[in-house]
N, C-alpha and C. Protein backbone atom coordinates (compact mmCIF):
# COMPACT_ATOMS: atom_id res chain seq x y z
N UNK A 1 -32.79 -39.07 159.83
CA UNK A 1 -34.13 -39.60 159.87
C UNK A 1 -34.10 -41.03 160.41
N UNK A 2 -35.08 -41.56 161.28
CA UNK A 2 -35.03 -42.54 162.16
C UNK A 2 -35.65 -43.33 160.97
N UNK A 3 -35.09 -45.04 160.92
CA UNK A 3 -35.62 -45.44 160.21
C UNK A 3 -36.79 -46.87 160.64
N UNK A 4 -37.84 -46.63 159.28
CA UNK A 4 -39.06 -47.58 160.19
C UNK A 4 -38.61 -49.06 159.99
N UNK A 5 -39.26 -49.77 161.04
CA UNK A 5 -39.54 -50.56 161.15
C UNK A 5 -40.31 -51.39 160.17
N UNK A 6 -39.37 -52.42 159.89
CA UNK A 6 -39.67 -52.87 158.59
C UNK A 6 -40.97 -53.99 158.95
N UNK A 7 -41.31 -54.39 159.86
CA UNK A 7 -42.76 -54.93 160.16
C UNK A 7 -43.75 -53.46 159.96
N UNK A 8 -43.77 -52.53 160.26
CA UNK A 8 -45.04 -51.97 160.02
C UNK A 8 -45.20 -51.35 158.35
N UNK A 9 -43.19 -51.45 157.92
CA UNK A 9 -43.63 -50.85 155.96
C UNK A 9 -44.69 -52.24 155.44
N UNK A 10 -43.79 -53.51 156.03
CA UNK A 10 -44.83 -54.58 155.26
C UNK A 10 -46.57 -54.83 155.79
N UNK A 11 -46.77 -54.04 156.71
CA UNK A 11 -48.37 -54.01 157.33
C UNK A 11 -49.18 -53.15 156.38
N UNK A 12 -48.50 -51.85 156.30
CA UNK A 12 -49.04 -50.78 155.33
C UNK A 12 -49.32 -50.95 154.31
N UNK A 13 -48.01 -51.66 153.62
CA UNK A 13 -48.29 -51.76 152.28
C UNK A 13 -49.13 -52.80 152.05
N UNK A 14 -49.27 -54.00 152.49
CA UNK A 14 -50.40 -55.05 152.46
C UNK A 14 -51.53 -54.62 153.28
N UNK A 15 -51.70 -53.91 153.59
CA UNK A 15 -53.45 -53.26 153.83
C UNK A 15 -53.55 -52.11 153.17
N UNK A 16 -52.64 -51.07 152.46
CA UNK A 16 -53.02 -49.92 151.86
C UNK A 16 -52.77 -50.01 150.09
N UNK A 17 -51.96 -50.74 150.00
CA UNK A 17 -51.09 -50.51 148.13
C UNK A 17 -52.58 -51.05 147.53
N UNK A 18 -52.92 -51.71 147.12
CA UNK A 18 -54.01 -51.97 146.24
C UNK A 18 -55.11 -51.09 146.17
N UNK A 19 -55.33 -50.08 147.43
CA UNK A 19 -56.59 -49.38 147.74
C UNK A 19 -55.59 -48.17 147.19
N UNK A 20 -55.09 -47.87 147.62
CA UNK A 20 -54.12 -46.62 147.53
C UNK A 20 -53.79 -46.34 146.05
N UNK A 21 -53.37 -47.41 145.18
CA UNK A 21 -53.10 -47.38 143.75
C UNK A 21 -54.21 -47.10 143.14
N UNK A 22 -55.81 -47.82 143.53
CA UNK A 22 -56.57 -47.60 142.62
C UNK A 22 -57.25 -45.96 142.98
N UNK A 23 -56.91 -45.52 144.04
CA UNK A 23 -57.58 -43.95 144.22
C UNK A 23 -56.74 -43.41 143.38
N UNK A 24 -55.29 -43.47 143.79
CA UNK A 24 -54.27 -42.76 142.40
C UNK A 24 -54.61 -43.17 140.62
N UNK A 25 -54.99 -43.94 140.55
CA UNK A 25 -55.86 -44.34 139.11
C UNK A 25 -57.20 -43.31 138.63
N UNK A 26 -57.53 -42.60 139.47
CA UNK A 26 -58.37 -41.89 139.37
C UNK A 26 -58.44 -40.75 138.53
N UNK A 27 -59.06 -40.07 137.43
CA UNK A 27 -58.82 -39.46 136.48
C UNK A 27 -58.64 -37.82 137.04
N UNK A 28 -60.32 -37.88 137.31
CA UNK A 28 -59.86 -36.49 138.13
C UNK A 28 -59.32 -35.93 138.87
N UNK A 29 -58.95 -34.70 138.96
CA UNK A 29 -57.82 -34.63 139.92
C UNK A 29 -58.25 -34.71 141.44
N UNK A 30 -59.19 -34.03 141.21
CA UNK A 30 -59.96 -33.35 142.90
C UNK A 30 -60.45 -34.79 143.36
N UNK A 31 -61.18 -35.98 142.58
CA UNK A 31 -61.82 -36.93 143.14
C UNK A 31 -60.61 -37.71 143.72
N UNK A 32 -59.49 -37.62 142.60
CA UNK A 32 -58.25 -38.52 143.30
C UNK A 32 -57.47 -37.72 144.88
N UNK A 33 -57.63 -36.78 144.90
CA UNK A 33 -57.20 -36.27 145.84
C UNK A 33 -57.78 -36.84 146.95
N UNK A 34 -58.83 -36.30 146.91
CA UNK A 34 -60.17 -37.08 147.95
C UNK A 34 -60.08 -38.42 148.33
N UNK A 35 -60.09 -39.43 147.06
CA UNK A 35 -59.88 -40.92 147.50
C UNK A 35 -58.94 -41.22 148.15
N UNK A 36 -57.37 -40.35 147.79
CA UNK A 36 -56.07 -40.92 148.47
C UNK A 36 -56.21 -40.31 149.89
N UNK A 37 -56.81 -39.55 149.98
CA UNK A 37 -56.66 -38.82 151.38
C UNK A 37 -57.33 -40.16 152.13
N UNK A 38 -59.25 -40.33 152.17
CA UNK A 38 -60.29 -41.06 152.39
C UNK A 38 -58.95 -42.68 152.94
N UNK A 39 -58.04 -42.99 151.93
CA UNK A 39 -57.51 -44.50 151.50
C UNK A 39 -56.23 -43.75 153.03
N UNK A 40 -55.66 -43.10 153.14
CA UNK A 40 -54.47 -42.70 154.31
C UNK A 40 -55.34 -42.45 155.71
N UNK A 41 -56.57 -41.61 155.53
CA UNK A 41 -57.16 -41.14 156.89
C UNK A 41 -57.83 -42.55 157.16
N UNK A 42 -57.85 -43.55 156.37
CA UNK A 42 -58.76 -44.65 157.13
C UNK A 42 -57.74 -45.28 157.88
N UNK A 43 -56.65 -45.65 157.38
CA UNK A 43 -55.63 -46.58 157.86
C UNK A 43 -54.76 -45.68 158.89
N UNK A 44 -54.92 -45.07 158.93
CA UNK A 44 -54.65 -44.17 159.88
C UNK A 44 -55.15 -44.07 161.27
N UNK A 45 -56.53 -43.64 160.95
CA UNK A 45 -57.58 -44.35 162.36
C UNK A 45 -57.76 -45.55 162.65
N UNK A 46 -57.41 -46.52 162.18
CA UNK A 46 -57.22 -47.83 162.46
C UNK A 46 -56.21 -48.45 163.16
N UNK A 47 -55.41 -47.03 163.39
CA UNK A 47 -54.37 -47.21 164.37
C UNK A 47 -54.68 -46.71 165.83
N UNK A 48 -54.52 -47.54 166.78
CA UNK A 48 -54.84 -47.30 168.53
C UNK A 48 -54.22 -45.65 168.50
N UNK A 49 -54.79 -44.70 169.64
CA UNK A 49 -54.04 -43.37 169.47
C UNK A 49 -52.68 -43.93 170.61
N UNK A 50 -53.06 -44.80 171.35
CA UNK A 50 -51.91 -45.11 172.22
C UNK A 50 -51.02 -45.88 171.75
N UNK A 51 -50.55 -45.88 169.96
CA UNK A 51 -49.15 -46.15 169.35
C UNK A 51 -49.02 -44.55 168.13
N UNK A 52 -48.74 -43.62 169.13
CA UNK A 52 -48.87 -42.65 168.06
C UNK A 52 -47.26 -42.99 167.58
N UNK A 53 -46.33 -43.64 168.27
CA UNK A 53 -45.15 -43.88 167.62
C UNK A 53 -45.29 -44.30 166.21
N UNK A 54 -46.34 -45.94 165.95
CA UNK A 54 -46.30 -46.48 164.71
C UNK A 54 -47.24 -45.94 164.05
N UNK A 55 -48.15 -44.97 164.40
CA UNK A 55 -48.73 -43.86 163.41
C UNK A 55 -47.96 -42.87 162.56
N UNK A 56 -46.95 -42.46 163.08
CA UNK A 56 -46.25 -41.51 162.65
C UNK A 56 -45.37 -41.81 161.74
N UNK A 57 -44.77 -43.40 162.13
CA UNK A 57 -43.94 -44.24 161.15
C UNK A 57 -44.76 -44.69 160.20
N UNK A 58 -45.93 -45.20 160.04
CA UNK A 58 -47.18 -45.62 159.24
C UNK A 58 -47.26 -44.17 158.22
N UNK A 59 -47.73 -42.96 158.74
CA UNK A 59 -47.37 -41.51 157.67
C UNK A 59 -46.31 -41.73 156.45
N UNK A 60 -45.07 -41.58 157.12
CA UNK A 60 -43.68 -41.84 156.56
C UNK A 60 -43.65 -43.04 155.40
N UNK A 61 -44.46 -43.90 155.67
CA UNK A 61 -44.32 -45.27 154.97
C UNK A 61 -45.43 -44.75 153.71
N UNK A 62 -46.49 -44.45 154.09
CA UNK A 62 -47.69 -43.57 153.19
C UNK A 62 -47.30 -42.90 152.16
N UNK A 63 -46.11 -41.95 152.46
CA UNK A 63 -45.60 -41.46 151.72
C UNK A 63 -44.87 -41.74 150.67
N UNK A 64 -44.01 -42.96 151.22
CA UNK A 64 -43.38 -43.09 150.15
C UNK A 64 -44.11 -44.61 149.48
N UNK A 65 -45.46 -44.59 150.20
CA UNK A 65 -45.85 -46.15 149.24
C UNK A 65 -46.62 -44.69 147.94
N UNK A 66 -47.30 -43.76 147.83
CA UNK A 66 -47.68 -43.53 146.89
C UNK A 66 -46.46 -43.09 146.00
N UNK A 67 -45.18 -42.89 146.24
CA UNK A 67 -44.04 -42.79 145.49
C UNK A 67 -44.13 -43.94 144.39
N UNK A 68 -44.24 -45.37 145.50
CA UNK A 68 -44.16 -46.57 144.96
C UNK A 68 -44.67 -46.50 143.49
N UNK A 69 -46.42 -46.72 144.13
CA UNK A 69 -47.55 -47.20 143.03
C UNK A 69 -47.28 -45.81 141.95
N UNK A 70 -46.69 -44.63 141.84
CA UNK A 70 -46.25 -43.73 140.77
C UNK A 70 -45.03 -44.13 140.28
N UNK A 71 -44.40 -44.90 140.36
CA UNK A 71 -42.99 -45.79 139.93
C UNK A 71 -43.58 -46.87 139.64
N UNK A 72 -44.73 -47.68 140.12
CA UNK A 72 -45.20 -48.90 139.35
C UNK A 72 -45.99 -48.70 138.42
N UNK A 73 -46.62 -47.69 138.09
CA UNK A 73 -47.74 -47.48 137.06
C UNK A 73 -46.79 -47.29 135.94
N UNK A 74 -46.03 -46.56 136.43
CA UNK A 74 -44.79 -45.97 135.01
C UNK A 74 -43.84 -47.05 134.30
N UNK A 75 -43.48 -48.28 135.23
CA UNK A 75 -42.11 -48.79 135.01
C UNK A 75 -43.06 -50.28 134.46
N UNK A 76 -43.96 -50.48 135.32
CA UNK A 76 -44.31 -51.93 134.86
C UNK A 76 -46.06 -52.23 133.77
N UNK A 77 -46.96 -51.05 134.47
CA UNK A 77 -47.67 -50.48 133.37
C UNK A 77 -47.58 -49.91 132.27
N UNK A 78 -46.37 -49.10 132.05
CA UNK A 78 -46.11 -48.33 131.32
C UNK A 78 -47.37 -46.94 130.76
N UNK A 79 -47.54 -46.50 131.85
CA UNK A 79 -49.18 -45.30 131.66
C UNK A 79 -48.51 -44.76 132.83
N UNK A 80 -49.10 -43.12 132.58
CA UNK A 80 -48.67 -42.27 133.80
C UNK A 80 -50.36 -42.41 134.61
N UNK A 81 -50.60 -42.21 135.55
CA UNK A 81 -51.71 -42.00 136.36
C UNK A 81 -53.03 -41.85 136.09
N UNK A 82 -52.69 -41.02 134.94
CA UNK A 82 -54.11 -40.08 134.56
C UNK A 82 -54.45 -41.50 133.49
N UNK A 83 -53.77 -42.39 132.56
CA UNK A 83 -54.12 -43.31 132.00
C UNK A 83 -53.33 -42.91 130.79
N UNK A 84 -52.55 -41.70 130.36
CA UNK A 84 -52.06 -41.03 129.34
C UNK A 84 -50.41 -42.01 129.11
N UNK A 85 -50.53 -42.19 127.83
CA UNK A 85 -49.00 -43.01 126.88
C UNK A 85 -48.10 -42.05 127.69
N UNK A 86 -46.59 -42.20 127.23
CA UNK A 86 -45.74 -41.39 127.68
C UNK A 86 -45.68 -40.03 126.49
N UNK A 87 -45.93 -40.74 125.37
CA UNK A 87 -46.06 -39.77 124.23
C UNK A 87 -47.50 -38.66 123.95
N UNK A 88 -48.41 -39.17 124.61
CA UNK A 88 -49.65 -38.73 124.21
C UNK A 88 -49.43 -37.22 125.57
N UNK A 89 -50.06 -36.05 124.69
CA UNK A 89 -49.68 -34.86 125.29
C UNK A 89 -51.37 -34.06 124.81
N UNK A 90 -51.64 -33.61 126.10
CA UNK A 90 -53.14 -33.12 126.34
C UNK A 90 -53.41 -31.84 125.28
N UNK A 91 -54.25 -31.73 124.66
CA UNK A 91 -54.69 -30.19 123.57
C UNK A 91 -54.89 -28.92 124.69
N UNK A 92 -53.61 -28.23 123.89
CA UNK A 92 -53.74 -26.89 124.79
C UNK A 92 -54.75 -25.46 123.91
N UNK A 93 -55.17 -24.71 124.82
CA UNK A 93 -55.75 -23.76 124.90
C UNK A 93 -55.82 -22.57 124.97
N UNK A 94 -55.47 -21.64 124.37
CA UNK A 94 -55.36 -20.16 124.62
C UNK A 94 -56.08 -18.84 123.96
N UNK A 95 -56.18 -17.93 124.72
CA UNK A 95 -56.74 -16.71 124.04
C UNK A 95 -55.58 -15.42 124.47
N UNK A 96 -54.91 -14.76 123.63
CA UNK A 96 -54.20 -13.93 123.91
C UNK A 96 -55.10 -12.36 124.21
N UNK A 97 -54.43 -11.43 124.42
CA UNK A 97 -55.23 -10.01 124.42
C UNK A 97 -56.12 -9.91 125.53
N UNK A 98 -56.32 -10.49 126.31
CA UNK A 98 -57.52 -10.82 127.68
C UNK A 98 -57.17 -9.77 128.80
N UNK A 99 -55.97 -9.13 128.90
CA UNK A 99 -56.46 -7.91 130.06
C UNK A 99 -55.79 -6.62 129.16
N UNK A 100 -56.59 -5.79 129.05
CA UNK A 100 -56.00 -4.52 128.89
C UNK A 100 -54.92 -3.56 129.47
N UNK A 101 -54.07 -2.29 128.85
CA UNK A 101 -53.33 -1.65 130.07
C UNK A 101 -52.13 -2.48 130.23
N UNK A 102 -51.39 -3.99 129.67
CA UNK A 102 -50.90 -4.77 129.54
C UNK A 102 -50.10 -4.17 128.37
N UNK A 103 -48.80 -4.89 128.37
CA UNK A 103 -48.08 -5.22 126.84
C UNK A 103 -48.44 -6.55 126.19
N UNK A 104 -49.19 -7.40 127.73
CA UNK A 104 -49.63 -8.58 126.57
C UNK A 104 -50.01 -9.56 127.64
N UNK A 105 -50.84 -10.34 127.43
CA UNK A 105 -52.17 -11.12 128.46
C UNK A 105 -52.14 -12.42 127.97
N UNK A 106 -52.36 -13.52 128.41
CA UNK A 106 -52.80 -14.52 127.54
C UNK A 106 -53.09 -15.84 128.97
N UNK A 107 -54.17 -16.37 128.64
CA UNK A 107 -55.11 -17.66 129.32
C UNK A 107 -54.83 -18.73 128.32
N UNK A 108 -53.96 -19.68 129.32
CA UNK A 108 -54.04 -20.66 128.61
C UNK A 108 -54.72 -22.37 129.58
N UNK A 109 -54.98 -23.26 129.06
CA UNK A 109 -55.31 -24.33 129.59
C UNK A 109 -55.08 -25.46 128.64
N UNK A 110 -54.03 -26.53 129.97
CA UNK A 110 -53.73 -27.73 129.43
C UNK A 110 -54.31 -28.82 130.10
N UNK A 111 -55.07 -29.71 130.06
CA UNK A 111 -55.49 -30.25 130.91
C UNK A 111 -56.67 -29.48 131.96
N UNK A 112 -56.12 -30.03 133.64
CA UNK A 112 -56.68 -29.19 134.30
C UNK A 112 -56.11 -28.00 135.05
N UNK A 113 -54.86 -27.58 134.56
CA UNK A 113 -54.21 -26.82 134.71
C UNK A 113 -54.57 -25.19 133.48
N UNK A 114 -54.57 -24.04 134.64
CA UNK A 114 -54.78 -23.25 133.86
C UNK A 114 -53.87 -22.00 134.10
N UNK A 115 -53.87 -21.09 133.53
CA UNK A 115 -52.53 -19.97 133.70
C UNK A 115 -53.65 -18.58 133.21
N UNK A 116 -53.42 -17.50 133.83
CA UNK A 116 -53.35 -16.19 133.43
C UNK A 116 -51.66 -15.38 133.21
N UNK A 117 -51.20 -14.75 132.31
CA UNK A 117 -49.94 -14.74 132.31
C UNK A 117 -50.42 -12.78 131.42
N UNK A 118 -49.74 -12.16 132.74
CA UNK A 118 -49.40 -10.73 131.78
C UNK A 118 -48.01 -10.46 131.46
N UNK A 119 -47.73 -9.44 130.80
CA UNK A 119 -46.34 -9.14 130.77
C UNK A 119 -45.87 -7.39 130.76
N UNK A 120 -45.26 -6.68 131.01
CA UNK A 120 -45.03 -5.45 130.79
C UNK A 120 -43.95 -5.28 131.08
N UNK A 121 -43.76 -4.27 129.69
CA UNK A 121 -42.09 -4.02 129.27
C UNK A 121 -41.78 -2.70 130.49
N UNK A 122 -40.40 -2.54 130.45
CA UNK A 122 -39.83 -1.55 131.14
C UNK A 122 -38.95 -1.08 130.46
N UNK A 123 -37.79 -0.18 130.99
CA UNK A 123 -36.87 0.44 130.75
C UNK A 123 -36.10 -0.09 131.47
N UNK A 124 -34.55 0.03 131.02
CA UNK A 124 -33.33 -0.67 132.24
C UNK A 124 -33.10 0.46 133.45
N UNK A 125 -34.18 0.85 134.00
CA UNK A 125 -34.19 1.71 134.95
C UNK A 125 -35.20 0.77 136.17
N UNK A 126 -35.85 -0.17 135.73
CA UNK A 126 -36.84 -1.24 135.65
C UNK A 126 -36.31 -2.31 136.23
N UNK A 127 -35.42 -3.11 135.88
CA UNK A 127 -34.43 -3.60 136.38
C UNK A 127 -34.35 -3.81 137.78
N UNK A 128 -34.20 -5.31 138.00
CA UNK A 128 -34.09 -5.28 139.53
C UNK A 128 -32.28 -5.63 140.45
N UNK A 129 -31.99 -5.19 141.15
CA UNK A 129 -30.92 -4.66 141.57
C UNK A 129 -30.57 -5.78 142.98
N UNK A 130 -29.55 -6.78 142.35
CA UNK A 130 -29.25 -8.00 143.29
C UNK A 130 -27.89 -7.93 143.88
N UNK A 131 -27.93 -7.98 145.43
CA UNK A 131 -27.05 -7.74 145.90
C UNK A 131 -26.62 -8.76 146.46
N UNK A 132 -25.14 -9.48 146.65
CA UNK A 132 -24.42 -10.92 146.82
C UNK A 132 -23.31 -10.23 147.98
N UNK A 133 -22.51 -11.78 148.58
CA UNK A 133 -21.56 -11.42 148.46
C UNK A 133 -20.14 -10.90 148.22
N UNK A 134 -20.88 -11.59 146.91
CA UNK A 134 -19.63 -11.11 145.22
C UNK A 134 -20.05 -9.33 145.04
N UNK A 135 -20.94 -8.90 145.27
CA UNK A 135 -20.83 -7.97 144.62
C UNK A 135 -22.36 -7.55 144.17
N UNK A 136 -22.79 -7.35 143.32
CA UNK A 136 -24.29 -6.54 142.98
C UNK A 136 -24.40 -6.77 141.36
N UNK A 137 -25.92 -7.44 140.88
CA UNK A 137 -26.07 -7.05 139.24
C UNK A 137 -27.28 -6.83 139.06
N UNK A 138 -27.41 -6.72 138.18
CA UNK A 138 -28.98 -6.27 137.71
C UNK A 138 -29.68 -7.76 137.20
N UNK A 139 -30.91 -7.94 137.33
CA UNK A 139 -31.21 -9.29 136.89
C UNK A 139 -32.65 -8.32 135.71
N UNK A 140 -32.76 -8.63 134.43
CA UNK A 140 -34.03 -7.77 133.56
C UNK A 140 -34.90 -8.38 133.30
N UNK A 141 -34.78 -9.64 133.55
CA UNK A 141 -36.37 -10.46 133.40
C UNK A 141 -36.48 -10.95 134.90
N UNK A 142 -38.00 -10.81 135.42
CA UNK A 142 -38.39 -11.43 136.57
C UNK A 142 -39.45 -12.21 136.29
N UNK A 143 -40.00 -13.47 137.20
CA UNK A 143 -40.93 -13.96 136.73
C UNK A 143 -41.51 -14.31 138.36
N UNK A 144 -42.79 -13.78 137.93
CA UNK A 144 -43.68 -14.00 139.84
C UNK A 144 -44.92 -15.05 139.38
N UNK A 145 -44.55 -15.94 139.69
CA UNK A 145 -45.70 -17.11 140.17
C UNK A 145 -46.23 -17.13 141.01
N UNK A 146 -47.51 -16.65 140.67
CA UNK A 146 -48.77 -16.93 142.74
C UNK A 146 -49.98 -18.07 141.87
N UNK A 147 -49.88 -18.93 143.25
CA UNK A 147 -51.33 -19.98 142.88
C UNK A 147 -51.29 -19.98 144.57
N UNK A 148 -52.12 -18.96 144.67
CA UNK A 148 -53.29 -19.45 146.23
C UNK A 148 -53.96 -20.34 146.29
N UNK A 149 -54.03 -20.75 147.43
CA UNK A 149 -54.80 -21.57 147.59
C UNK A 149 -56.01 -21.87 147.67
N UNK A 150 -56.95 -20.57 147.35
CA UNK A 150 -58.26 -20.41 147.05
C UNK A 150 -58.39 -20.84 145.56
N UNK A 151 -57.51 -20.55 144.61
CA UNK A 151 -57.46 -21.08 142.87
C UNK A 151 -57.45 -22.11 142.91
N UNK A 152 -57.31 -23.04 143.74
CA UNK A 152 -57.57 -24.96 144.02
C UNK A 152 -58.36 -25.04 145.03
N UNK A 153 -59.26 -24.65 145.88
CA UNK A 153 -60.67 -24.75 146.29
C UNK A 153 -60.01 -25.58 147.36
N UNK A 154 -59.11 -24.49 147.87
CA UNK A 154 -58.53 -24.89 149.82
C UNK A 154 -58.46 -23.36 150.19
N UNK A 155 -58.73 -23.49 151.62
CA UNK A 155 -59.30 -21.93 152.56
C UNK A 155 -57.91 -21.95 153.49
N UNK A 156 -56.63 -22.15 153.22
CA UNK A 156 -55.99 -22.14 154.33
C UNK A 156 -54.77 -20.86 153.86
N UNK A 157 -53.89 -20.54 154.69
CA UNK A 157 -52.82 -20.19 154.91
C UNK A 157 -52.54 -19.38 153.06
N UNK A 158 -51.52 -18.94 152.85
CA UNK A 158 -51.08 -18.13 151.35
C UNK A 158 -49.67 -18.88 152.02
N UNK A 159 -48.60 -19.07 153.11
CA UNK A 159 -47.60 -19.27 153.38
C UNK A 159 -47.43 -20.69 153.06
N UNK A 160 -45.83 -21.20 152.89
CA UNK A 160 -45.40 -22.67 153.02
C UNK A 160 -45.81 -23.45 151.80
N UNK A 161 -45.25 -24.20 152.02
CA UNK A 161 -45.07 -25.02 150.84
C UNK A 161 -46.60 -25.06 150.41
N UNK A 162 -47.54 -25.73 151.27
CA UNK A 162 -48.96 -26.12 150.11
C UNK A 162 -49.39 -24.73 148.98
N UNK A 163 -49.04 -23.65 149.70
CA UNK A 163 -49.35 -22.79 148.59
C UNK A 163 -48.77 -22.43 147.37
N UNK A 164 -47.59 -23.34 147.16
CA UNK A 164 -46.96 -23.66 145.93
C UNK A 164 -47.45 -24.75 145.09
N UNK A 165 -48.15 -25.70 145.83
CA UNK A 165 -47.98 -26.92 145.23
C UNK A 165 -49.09 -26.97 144.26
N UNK A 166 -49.12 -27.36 143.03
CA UNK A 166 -49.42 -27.23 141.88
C UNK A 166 -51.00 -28.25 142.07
N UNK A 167 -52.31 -27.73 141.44
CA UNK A 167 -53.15 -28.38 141.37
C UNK A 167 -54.15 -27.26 140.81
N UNK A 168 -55.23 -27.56 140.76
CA UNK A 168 -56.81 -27.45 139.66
C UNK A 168 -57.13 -26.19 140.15
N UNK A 169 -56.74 -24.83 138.59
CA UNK A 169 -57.36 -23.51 138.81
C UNK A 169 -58.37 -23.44 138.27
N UNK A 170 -59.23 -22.71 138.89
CA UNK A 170 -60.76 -22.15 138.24
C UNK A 170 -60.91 -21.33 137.71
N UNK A 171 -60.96 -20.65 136.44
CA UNK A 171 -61.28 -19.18 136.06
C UNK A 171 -62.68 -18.77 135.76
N UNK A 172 -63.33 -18.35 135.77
CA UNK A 172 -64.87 -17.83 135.74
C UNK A 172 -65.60 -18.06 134.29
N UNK A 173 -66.49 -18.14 134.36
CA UNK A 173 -66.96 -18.69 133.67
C UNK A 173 -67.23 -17.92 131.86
N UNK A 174 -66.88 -16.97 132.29
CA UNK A 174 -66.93 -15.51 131.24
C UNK A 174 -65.49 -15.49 130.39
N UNK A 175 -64.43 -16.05 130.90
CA UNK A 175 -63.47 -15.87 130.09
C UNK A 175 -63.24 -17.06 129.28
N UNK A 176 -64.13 -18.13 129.50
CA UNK A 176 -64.15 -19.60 128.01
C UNK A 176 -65.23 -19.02 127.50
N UNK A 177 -65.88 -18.04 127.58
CA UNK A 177 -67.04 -17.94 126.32
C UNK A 177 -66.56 -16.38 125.39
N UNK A 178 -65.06 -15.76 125.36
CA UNK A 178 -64.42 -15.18 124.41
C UNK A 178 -64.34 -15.95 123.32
């Protein structure tokens, strides 16, 4: 990796860290999303398109200044983002029994994070069958994680990394009034 130019990390960070920290200060998730984006796409266009070189190095620097202000909130604030102690841990939520035809269902919510989780037993016939270059075993527990990207209120792609990346599910409005 080519490395930047240490005149444009100190440009960035003295026109973006103060704006940039306080969008990351932001409670909600979706509004903080929004602000940090709003706080990168401005400083961004504020760059001529005829230095897409120090745009691209300006990205790179973006990146790791919100690393920063999440290492300064923690180390010299001592508060994680959301405004939460290191000790203080959000009231969780659950209703078990929620889909039928199941060995077992359960909705839970921590924060703004939410889970549907089924489970169903098998037989060791069930079993899934892993083949190496060592040789072959059976592995008896599997575990499949999907969060599309429609469950965080984005219309793009199911492939690549963003459709892993962890953020705000919606469940309907019928399953908090069980």
């Amino acid at each position: 990796m080519k490395s930047v130019d240490p005149a444009i990390v100190r440009e960035v960070e003295s026109k973006t860290y103060e704006s940039l920290a306080a969008a990351m200060r932001i409670k909600d998730k979706l509004a903080n999303y929004q602000q940090v984006d709003d706080v990168i796409d401005g400083y961004l266009a504020s760059i001529p398109e005829e230095e897409a070189e120090k745009k691209a190095a300006a990205k790179t620097v973006l990146k790791d200044l919100k690393e920063k202000v999440l290492r300064d909130e923690v180390l010299e604030r001592g508060v994680r983002l959301d405004g939460r102690a290191f000790d203080e841990i959000r009231p969780i939520w659950t209703l078990v029994g929620v889909i039928p035809r199941t060995h077992g269902s359960a909705i839970f919510t921590r924060g703004e994070t939410q889970a549907l989780v089924t489970t169903t037993l098998g037989t060791s016939d069930d079993q899934q069958k892993i083949e190496t270059v060592d040789g072959e075993f059976y592995k008896r527990f599997m575990l499949h994680y999907n969060f599309p990207p429609f469950s965080w209120a984005k219309s793009h792609s199911c492939a690549g990394p963003a459709a892993a990346r962890s953020a705000t599910a919606r469940w309907p409005s019928a399953l908090s009034r069980r």
